[in-house]
PDB file of N, CA and C in Angstrom:
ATOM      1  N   UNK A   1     109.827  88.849  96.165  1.00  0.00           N
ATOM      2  CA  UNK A   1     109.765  90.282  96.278  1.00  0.00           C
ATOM      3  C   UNK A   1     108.441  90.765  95.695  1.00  0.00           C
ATOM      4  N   UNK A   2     107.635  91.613  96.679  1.00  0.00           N
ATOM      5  CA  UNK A   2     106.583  92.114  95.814  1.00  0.00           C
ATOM      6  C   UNK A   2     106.972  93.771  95.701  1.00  0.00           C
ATOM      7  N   UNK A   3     106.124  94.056  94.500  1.00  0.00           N
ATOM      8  CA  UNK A   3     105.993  95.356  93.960  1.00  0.00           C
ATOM      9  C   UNK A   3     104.984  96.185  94.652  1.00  0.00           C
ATOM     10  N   UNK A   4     104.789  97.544  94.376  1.00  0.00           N
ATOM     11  CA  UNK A   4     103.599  98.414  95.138  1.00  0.00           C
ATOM     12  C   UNK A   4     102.823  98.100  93.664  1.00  0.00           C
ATOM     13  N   UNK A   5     101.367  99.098  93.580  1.00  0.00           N
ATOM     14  CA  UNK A   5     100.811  98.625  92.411  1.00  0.00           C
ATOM     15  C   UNK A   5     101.404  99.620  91.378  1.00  0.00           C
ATOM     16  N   UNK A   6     101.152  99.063  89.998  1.00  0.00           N
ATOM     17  CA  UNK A   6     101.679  99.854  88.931  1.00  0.00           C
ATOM     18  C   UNK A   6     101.094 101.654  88.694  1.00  0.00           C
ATOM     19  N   UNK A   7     102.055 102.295  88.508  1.00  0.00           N
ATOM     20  CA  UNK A   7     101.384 103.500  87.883  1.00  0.00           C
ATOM     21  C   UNK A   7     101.646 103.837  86.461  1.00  0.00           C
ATOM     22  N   UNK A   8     101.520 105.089  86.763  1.00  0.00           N
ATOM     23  CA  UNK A   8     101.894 105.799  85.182  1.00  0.00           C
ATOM     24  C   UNK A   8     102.634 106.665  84.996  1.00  0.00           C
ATOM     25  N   UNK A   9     103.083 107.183  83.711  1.00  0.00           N
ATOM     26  CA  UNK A   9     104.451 108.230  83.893  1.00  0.00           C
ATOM     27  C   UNK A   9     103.658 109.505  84.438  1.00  0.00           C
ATOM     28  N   UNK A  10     102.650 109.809  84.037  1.00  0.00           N
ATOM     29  CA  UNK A  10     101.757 110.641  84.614  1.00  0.00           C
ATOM     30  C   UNK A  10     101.624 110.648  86.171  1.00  0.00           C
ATOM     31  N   UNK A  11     101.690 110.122  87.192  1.00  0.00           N
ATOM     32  CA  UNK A  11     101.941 109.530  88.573  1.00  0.00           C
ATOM     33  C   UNK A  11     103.026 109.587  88.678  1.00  0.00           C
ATOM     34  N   UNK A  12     104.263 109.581  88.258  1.00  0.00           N
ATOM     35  CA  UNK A  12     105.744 108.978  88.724  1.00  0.00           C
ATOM     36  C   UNK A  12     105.874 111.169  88.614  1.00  0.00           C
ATOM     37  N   UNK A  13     105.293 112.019  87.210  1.00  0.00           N
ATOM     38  CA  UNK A  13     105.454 113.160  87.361  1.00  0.00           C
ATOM     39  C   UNK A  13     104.988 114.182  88.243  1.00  0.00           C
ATOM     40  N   UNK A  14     104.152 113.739  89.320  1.00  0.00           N
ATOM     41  CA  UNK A  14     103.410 114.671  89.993  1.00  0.00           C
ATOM     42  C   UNK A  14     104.359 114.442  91.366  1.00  0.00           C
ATOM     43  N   UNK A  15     105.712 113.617  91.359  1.00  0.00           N
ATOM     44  CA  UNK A  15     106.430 113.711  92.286  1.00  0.00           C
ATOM     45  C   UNK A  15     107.341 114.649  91.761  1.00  0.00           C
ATOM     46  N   UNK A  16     107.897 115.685  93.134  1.00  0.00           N
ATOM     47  CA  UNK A  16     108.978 116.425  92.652  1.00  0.00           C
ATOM     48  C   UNK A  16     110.114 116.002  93.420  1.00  0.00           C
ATOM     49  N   UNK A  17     111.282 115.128  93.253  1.00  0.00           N
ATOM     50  CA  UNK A  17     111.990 115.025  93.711  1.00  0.00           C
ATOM     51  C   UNK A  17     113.276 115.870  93.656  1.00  0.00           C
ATOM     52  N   UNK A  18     113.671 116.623  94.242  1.00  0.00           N
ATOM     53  CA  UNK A  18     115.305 117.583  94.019  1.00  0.00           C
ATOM     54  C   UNK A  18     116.388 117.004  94.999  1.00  0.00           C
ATOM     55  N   UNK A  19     117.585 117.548  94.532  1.00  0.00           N
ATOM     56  CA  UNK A  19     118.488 117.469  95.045  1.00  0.00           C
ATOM     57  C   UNK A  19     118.460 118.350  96.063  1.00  0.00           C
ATOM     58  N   UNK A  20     119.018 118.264  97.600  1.00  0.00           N
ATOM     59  CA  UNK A  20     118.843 119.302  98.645  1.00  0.00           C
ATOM     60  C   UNK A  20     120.385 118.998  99.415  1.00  0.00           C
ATOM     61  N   UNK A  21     120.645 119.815 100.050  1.00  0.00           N
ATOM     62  CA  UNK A  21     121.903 119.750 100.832  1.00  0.00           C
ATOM     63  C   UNK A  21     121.652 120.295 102.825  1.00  0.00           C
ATOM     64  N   UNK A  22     121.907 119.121 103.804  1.00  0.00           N
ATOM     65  CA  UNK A  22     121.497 119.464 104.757  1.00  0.00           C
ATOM     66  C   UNK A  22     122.356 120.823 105.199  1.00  0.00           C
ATOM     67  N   UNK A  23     121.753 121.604 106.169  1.00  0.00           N
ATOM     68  CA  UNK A  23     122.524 122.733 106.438  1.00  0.00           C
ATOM     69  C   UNK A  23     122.458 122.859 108.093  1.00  0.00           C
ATOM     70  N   UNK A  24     120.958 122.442 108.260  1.00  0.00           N
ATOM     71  CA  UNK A  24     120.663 122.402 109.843  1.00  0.00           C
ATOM     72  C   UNK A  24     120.327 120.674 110.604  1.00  0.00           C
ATOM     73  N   UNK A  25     120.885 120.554 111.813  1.00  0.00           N
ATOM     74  CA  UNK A  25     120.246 119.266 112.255  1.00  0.00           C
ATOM     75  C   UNK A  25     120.357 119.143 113.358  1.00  0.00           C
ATOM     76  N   UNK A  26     119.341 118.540 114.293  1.00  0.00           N
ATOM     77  CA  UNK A  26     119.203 118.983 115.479  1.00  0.00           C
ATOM     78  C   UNK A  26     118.075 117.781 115.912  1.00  0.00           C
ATOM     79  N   UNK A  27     118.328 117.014 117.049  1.00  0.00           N
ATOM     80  CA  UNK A  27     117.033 116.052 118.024  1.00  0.00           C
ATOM     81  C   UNK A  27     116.304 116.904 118.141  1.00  0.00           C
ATOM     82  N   UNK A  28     114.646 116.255 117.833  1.00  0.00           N
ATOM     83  CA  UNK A  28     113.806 116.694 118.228  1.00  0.00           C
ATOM     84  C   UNK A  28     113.168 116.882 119.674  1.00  0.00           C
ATOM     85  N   UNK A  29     113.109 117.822 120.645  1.00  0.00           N
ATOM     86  CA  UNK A  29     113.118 117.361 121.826  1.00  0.00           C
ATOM     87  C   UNK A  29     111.623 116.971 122.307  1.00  0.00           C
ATOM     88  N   UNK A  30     111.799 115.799 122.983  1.00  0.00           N
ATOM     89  CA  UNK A  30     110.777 115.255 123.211  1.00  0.00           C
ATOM     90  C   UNK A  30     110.754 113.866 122.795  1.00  0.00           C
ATOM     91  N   UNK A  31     111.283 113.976 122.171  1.00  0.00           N
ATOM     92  CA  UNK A  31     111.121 111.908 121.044  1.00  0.00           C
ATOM     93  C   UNK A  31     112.741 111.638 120.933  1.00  0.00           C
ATOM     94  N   UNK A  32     112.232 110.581 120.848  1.00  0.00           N
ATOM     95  CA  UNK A  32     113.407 109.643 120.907  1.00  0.00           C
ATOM     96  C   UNK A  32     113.776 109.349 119.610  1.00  0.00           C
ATOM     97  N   UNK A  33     112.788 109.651 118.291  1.00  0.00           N
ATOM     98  CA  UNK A  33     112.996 108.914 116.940  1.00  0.00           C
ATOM     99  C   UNK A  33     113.581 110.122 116.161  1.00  0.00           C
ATOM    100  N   UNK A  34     112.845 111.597 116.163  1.00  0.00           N
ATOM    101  CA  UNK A  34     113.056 112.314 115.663  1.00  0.00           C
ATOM    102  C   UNK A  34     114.570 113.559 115.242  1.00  0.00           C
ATOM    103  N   UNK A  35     114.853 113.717 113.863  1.00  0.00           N
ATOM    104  CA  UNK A  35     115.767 114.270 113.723  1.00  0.00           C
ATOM    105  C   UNK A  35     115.065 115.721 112.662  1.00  0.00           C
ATOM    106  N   UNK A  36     115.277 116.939 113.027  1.00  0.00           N
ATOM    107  CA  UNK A  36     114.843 118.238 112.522  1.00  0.00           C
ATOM    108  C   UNK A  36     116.210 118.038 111.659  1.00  0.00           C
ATOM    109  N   UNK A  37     116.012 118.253 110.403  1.00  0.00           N
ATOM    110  CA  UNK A  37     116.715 118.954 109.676  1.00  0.00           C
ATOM    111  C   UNK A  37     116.327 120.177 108.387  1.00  0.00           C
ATOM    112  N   UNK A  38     117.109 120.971 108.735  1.00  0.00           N
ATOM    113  CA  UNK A  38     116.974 121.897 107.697  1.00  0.00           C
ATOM    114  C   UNK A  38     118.027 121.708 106.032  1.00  0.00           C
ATOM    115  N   UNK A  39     117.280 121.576 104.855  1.00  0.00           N
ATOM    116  CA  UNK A  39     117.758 121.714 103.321  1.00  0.00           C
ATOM    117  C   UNK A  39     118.004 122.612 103.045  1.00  0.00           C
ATOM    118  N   UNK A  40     119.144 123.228 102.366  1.00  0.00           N
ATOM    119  CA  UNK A  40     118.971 124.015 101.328  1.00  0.00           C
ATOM    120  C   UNK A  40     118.640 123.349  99.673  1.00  0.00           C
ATOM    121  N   UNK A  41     117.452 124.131  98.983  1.00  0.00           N
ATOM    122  CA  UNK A  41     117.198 123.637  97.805  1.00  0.00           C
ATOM    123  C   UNK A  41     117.648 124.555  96.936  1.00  0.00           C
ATOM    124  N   UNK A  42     118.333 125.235  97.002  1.00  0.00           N
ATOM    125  CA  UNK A  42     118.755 126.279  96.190  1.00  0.00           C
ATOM    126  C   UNK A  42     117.998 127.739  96.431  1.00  0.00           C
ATOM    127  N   UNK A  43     118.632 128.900  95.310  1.00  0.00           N
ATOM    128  CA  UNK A  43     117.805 129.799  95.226  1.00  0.00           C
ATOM    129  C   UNK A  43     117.358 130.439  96.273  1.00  0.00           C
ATOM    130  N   UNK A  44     117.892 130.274  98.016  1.00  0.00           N
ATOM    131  CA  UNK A  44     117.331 130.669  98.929  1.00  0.00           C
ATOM    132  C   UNK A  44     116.134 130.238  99.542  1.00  0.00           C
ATOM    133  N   UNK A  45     115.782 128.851  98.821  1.00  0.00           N
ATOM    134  CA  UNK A  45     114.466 128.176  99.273  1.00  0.00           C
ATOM    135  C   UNK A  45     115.982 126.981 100.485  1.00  0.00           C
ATOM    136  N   UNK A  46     115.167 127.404 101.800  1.00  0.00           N
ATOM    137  CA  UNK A  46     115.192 126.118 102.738  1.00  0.00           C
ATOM    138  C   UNK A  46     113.662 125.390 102.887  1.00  0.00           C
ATOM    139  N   UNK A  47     114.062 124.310 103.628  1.00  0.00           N
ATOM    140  CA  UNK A  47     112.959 123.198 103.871  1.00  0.00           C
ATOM    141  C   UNK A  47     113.300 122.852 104.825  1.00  0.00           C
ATOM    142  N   UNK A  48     112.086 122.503 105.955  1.00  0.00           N
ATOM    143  CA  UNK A  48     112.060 121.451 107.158  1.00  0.00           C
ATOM    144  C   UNK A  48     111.679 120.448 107.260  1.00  0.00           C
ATOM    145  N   UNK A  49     112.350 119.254 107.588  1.00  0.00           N
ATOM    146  CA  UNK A  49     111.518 117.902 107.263  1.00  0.00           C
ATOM    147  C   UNK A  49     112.407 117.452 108.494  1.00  0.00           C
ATOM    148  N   UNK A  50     111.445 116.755 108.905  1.00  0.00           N
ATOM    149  CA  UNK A  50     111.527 115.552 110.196  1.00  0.00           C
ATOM    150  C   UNK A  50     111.826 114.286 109.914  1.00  0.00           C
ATOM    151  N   UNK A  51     112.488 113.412 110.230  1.00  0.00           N
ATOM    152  CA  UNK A  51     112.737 111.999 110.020  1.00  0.00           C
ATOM    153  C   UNK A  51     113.472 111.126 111.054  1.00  0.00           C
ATOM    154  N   UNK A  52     112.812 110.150 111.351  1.00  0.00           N
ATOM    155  CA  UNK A  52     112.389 108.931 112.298  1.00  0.00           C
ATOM    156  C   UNK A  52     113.931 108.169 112.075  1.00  0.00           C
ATOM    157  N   UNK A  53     115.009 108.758 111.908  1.00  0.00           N
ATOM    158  CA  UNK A  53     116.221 108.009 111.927  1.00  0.00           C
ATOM    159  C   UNK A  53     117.172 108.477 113.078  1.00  0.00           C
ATOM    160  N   UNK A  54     116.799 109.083 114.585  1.00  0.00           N
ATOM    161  CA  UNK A  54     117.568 109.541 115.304  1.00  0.00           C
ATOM    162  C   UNK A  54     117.839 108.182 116.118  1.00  0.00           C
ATOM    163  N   UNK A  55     117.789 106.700 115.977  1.00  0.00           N
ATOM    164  CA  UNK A  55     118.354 105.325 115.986  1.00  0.00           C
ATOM    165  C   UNK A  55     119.521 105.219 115.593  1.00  0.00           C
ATOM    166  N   UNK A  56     119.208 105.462 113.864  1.00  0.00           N
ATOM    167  CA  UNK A  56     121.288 104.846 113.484  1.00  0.00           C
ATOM    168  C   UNK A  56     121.939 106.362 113.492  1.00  0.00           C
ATOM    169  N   UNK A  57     121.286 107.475 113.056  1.00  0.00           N
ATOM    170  CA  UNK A  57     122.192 108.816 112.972  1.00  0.00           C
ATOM    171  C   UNK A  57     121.834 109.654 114.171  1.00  0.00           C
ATOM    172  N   UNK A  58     123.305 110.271 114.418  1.00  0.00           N
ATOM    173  CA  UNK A  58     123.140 111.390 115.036  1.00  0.00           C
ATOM    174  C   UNK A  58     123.117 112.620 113.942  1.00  0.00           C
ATOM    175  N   UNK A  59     122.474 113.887 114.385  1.00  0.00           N
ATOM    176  CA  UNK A  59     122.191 115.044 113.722  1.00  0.00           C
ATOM    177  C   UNK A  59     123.605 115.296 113.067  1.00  0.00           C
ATOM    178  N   UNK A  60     124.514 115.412 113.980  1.00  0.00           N
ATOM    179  CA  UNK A  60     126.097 115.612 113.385  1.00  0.00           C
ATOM    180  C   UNK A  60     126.167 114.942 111.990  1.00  0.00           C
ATOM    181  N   UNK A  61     125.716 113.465 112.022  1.00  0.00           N
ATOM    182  CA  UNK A  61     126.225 112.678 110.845  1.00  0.00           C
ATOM    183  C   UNK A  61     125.543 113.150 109.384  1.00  0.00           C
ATOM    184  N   UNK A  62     124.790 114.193 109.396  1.00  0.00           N
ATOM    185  CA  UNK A  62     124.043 114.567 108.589  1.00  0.00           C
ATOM    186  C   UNK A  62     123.900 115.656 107.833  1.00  0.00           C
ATOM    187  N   UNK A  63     124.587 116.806 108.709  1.00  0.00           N
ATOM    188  CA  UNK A  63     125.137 117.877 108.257  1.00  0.00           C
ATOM    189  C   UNK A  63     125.661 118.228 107.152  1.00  0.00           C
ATOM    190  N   UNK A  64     125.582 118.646 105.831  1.00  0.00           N
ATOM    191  CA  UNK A  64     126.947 118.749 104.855  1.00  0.00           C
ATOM    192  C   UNK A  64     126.306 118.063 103.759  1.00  0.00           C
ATOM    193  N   UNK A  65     125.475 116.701 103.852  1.00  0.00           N
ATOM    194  CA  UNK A  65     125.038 115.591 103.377  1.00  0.00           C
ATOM    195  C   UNK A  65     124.451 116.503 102.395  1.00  0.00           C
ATOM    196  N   UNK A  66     124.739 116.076 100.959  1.00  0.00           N
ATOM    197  CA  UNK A  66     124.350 116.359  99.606  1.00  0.00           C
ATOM    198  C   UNK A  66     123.174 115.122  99.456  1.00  0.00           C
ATOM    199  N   UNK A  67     121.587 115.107  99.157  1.00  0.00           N
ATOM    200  CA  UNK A  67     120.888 113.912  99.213  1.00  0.00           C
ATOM    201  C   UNK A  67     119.324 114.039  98.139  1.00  0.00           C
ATOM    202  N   UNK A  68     118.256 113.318  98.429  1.00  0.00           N
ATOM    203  CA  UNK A  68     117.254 113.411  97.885  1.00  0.00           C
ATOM    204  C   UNK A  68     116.066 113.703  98.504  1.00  0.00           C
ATOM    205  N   UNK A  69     115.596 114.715  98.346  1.00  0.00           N
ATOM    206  CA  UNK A  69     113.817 114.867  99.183  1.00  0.00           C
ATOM    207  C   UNK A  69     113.204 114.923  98.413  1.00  0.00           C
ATOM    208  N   UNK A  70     111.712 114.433  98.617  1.00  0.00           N
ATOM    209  CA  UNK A  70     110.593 114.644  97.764  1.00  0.00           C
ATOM    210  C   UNK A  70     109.761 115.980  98.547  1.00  0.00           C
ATOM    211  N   UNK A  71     110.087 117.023  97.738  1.00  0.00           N
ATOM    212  CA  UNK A  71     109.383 117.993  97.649  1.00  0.00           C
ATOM    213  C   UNK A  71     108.459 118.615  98.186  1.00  0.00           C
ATOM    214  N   UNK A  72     107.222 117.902  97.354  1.00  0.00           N
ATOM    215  CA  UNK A  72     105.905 118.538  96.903  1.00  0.00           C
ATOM    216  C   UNK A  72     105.054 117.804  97.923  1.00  0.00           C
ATOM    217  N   UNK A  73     105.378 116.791  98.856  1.00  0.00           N
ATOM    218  CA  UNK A  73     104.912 116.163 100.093  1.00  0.00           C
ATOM    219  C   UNK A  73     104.319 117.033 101.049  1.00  0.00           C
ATOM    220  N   UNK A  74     102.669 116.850 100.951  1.00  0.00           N
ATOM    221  CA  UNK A  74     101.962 117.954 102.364  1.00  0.00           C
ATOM    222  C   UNK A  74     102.453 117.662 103.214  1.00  0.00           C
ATOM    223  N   UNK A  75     102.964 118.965 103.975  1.00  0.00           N
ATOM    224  CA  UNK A  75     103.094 119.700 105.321  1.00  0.00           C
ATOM    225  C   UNK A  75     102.521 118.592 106.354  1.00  0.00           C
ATOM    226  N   UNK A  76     103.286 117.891 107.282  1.00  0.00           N
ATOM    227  CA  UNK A  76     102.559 116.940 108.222  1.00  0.00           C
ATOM    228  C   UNK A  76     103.396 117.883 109.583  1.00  0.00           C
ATOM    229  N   UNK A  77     102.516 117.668 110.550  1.00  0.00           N
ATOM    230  CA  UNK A  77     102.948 118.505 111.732  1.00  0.00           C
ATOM    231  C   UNK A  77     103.534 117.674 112.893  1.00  0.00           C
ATOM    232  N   UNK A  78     104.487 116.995 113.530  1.00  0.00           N
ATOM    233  CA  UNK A  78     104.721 116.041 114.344  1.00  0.00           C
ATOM    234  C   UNK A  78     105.705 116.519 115.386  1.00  0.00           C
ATOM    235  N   UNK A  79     105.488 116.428 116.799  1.00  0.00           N
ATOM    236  CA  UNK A  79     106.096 116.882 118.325  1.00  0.00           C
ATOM    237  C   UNK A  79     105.539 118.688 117.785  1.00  0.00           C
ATOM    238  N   UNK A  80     105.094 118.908 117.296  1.00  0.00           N
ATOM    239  CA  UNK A  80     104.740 120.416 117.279  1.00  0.00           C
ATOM    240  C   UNK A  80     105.252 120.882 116.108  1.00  0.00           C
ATOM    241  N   UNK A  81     106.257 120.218 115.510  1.00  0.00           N
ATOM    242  CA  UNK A  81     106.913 120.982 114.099  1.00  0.00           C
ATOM    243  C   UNK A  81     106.102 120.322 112.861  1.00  0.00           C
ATOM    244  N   UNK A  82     106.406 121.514 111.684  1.00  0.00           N
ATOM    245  CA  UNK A  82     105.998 121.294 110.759  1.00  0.00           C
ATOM    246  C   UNK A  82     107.023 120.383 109.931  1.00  0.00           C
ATOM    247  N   UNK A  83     107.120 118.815 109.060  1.00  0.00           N
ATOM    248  CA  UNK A  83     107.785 118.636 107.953  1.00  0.00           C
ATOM    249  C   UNK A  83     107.251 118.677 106.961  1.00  0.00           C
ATOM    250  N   UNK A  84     108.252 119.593 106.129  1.00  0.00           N
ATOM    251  CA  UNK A  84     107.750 119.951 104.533  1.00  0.00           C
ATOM    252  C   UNK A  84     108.334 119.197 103.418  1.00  0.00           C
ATOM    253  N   UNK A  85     108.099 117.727 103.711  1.00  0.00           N
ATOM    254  CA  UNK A  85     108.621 117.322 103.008  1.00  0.00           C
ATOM    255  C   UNK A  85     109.018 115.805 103.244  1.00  0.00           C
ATOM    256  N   UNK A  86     109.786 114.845 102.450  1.00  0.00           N
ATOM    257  CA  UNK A  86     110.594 113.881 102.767  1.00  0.00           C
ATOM    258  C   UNK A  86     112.166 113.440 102.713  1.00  0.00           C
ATOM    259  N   UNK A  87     112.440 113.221 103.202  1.00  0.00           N
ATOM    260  CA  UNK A  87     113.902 112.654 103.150  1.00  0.00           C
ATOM    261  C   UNK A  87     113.794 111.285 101.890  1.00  0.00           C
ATOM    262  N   UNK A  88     114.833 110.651 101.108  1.00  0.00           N
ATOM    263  CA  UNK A  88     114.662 109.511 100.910  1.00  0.00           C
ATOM    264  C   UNK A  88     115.800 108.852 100.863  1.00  0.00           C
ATOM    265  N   UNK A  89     115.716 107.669 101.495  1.00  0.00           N
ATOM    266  CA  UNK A  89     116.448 106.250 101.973  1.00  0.00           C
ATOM    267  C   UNK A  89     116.244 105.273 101.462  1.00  0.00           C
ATOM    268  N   UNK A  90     117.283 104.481 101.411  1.00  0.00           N
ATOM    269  CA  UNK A  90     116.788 102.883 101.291  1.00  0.00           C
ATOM    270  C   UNK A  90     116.762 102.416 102.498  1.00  0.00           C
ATOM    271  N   UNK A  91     115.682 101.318 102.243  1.00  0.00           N
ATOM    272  CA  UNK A  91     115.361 100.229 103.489  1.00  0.00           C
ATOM    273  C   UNK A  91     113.729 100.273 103.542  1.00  0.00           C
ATOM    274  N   UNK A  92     114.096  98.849 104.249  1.00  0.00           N
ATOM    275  CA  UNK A  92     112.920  97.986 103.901  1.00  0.00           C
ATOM    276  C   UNK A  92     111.503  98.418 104.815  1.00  0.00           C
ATOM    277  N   UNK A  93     112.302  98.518 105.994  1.00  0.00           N
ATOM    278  CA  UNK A  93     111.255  98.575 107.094  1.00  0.00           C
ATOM    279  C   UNK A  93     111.485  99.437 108.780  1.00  0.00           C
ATOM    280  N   UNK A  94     111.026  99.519 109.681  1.00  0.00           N
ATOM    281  CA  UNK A  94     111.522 100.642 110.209  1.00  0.00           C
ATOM    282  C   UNK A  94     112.638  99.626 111.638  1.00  0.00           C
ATOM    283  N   UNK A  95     112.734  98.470 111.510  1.00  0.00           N
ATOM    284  CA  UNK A  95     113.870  97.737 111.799  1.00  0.00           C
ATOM    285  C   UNK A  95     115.108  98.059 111.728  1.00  0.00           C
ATOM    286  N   UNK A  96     115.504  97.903 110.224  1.00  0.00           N
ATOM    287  CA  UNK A  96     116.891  97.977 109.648  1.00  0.00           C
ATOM    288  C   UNK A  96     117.016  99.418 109.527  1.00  0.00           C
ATOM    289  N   UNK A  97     118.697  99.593 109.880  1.00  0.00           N
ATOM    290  CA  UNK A  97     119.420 101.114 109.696  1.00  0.00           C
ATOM    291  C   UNK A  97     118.608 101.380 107.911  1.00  0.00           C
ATOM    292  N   UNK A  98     117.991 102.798 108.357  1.00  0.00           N
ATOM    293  CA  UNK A  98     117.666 103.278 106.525  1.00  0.00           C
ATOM    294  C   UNK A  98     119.174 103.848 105.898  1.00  0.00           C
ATOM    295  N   UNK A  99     119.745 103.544 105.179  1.00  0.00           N
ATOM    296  CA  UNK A  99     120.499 104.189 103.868  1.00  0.00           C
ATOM    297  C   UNK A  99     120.180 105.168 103.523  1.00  0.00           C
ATOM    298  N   UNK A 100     121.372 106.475 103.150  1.00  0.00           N
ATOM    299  CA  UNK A 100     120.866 107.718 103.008  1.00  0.00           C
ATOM    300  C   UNK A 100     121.478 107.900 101.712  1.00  0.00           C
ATOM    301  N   UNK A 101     120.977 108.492 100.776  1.00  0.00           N
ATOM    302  CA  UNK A 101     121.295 108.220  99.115  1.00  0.00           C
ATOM    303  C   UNK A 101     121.872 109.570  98.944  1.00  0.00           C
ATOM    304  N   UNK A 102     123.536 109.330  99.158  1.00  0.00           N
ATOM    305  CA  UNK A 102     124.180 110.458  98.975  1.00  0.00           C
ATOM    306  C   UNK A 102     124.816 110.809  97.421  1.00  0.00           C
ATOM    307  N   UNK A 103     124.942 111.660  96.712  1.00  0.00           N
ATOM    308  CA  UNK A 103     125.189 111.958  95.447  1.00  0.00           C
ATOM    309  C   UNK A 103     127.013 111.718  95.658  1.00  0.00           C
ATOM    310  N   UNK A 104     127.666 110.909  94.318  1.00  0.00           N
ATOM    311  CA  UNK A 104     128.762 110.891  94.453  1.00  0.00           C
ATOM    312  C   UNK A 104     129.233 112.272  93.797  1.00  0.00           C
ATOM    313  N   UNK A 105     129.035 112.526  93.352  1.00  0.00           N
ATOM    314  CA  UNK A 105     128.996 114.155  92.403  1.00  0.00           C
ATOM    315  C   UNK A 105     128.642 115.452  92.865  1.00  0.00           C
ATOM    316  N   UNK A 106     128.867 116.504  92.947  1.00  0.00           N
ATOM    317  CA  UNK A 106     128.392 117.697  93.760  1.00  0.00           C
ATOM    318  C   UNK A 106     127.919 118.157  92.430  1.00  0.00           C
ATOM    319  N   UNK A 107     126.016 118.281  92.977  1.00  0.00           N
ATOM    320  CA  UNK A 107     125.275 119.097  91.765  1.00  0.00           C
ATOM    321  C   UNK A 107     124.618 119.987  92.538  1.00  0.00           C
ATOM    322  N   UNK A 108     124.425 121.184  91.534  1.00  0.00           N
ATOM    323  CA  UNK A 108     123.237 122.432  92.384  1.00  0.00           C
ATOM    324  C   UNK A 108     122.020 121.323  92.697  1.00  0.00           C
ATOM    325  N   UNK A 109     121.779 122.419  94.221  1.00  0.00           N
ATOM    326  CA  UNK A 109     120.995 121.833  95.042  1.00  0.00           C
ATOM    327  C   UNK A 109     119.566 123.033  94.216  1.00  0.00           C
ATOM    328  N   UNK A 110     118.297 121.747  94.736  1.00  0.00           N
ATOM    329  CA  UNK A 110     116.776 122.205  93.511  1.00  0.00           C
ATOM    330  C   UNK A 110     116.948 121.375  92.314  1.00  0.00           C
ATOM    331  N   UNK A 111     118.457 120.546  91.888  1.00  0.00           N
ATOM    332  CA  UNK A 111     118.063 119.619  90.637  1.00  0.00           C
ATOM    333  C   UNK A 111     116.654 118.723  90.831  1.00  0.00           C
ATOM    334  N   UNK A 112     116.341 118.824  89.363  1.00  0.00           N
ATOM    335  CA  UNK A 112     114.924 117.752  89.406  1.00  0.00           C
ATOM    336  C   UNK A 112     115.502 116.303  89.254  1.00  0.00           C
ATOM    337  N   UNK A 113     115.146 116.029  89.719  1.00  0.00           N
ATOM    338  CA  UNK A 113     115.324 114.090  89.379  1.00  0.00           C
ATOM    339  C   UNK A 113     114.081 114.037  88.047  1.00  0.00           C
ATOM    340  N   UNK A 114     114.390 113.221  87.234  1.00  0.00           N
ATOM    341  CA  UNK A 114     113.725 112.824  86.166  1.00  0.00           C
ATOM    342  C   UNK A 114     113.903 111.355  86.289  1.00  0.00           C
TER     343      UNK A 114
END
């Protein structure tokens, strides 16, 4: 198993990871990979982020889903939409079904991960 290279706690802090809860989800039309979903992060802040898992999930399966995004991720623009953000999964590579890291616990959505 290899590692990425080492950082620092200083590096690990300039990520903002929160807790978000999907609210919207929908194929992207046009692609075959893409899934639009909309977060709520609390506080009346939503988020749009795109993700390359319309393979193992349908939009349905995603809905409701209490999970983890990274934040503070620039704005990338892809089939015409903006994602603000990331989803995060386990898995290795874009092969294998990604794992979606659902909270066993219901916490306000905007928690920081530390």
């Amino acid at each position: 198993m290899e590692f990425k290279p080492e950082i620092t706690l200083k590096d690990f802090e300039k990520l903002d990871i929160r807790v978000a809860t999907v609210l919207e989800a929908s194929v992207v039309e046009g692609s075959d990979k893409l899934i639009r979903l909309v977060f709520d992060l609390g506080n009346g802040v939503k988020r749009q982020i795109l993700t390359g898992m319309a393979k193992w999930y349908s939009p349905l399966d995603c809905i409701g889903k209490q999970t983890l995004i990274l934040a503070n991720l620039a704005p990338r623009k892809m089939m015409g939409l903006f994602s603000e953000g990331m989803l995060l999964s386990v898995g290795s590579d874009n092969n294998s079904k990604p794992i979606l890291i659902l909270l066993e616990d219901k916490v306000e959505n905007g928690e920081e991960v530390h």
